[in-house]
C-alpha atoms as a PDB file:
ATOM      1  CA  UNK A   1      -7.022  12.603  -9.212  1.00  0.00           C
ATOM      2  CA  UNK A   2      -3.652  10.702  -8.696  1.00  0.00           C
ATOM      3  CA  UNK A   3      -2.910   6.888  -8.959  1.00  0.00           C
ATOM      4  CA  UNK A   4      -0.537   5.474  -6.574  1.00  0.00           C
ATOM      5  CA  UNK A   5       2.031   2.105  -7.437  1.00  0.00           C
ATOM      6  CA  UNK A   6       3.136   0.482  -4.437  1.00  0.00           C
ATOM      7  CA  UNK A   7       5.635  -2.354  -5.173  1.00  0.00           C
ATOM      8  CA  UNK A   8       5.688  -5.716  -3.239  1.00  0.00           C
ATOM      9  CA  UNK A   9       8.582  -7.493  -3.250  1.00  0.00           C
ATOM     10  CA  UNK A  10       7.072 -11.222  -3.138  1.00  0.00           C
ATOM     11  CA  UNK A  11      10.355 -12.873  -1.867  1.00  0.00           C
ATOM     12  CA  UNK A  12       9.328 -11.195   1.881  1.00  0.00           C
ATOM     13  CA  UNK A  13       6.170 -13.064   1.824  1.00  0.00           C
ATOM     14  CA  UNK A  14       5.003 -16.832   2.385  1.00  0.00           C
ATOM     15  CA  UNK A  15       2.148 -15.784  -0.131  1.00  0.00           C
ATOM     16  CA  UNK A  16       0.831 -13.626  -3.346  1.00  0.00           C
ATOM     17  CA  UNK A  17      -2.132 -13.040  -0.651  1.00  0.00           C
ATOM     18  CA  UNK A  18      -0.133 -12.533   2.077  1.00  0.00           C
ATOM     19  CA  UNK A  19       1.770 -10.223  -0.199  1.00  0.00           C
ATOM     20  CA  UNK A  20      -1.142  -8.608  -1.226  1.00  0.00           C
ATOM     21  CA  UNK A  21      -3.208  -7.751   1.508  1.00  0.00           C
ATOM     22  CA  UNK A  22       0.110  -6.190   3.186  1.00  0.00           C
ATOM     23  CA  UNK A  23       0.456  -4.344  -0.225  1.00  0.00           C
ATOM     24  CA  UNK A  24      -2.896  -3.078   0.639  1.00  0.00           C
ATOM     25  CA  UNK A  25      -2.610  -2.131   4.038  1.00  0.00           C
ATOM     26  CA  UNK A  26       0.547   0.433   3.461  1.00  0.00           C
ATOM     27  CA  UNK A  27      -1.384   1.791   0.727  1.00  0.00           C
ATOM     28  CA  UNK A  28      -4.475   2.953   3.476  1.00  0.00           C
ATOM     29  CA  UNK A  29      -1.692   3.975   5.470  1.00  0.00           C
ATOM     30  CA  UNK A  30      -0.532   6.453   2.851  1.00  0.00           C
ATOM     31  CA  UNK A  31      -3.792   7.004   1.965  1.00  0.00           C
ATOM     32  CA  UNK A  32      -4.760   8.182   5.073  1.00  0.00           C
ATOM     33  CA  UNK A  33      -1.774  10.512   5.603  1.00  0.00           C
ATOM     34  CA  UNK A  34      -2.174  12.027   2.226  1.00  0.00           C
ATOM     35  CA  UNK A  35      -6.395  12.823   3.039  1.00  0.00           C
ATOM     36  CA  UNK A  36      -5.083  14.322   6.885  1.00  0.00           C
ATOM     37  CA  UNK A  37      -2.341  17.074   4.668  1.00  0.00           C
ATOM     38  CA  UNK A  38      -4.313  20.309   4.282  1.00  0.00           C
ATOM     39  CA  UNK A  39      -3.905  21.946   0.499  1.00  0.00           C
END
């Protein structure tokens, strides 16, 4: 089990959502390339 903290600098973004859902979206990214490495 691992937690990932991705941080979001807010000042890039016109919103907290827009912020957020862009937060989101590199974390699937990462996600995804973490699920693909073979252990």
């Amino acid at each position: 089990k691992a937690f990932v903290i991705h941080w979001v600098r807010l000042d890039q973004y016109a919103t907290a959502e827009e912020a957020y859902e862009d937060g989101k979206k590199c974390l699937d990214i990462l996600l995804s390339r973490v699920q693909d490495v073979d252990t």
